[in-house]
Protein backbone atom coordinates (compact mmCIF):
# COMPACT_ATOMS: atom_id res chain seq x y z
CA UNK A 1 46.43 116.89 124.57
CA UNK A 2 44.53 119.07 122.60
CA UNK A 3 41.20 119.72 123.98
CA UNK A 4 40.07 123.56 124.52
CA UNK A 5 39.19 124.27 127.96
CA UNK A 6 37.74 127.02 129.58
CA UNK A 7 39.94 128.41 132.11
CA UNK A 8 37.76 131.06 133.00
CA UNK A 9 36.05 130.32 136.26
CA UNK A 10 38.98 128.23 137.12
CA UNK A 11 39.68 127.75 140.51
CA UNK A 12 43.87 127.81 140.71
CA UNK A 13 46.04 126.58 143.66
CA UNK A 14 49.88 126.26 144.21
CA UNK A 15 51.75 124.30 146.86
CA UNK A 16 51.62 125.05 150.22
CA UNK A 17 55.44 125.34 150.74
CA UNK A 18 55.64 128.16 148.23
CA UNK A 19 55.04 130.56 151.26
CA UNK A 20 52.74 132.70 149.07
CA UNK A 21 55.57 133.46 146.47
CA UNK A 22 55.26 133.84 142.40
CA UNK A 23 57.44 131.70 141.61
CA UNK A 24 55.35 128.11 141.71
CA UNK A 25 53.24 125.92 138.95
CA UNK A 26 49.75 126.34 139.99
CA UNK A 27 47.39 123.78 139.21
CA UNK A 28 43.55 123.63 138.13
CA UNK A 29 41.60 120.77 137.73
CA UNK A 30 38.84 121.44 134.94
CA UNK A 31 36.26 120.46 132.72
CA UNK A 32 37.82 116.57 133.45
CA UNK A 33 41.54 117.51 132.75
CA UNK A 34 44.37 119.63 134.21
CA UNK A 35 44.98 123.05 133.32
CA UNK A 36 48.84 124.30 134.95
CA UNK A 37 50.39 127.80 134.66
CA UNK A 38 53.45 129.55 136.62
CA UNK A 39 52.35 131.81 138.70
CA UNK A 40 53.99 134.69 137.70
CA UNK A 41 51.62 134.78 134.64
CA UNK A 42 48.87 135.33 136.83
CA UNK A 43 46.24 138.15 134.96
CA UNK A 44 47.68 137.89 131.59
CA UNK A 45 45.28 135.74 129.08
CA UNK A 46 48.21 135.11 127.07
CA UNK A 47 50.23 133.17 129.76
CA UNK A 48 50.24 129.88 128.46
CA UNK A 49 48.62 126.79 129.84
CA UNK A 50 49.54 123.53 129.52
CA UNK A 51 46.79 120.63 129.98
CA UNK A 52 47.40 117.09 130.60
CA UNK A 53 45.07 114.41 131.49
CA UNK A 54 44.36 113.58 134.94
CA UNK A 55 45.35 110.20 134.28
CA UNK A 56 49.23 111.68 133.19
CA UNK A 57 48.92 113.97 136.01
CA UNK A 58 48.26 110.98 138.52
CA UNK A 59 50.85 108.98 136.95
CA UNK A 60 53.35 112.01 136.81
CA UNK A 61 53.02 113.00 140.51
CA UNK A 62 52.49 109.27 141.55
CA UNK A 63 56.15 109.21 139.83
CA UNK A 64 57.74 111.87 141.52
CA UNK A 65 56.36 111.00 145.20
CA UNK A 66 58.04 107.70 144.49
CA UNK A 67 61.35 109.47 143.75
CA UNK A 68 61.94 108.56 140.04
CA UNK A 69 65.00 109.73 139.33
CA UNK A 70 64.85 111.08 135.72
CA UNK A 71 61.80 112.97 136.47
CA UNK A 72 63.87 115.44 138.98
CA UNK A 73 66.79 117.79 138.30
């Protein structure tokens, strides 16, 4: 998707079962799309960002909750 967002007064959250670790995709839902990052690039505005659709991210996670296969390791 190529759309430029502003990220800037995004509001970020990661899963609850990453027990407050670095090491998770976060998530931000802006501007009518979704922005995500790893969290370990926290504070650099380099990191890169990918951002979907919230359509693809409802169908993506819809996916994976339903246990499709070739979307997991």
């Amino acid at each position: 998707m190529k759309k430029k967002v502003d990220l800037t007064n995004a509001s970020w959250a990661k899963s609850e079962m990453s027990n407050g670790g670095d090491n998770c995709l976060e998530v931000a839902f802006v501007d009518g799309v979704v922005a995500l990052r790893d969290s370990v690039d926290v504070g650099d505005p380099d990191a890169p960002v990918l951002i979907v659709s919230r359509k693809d991210y409802e169908l993506f996670t819809m996916s994976v909750r339903a246990g499709q296969q070739n979307l997991l390791p």
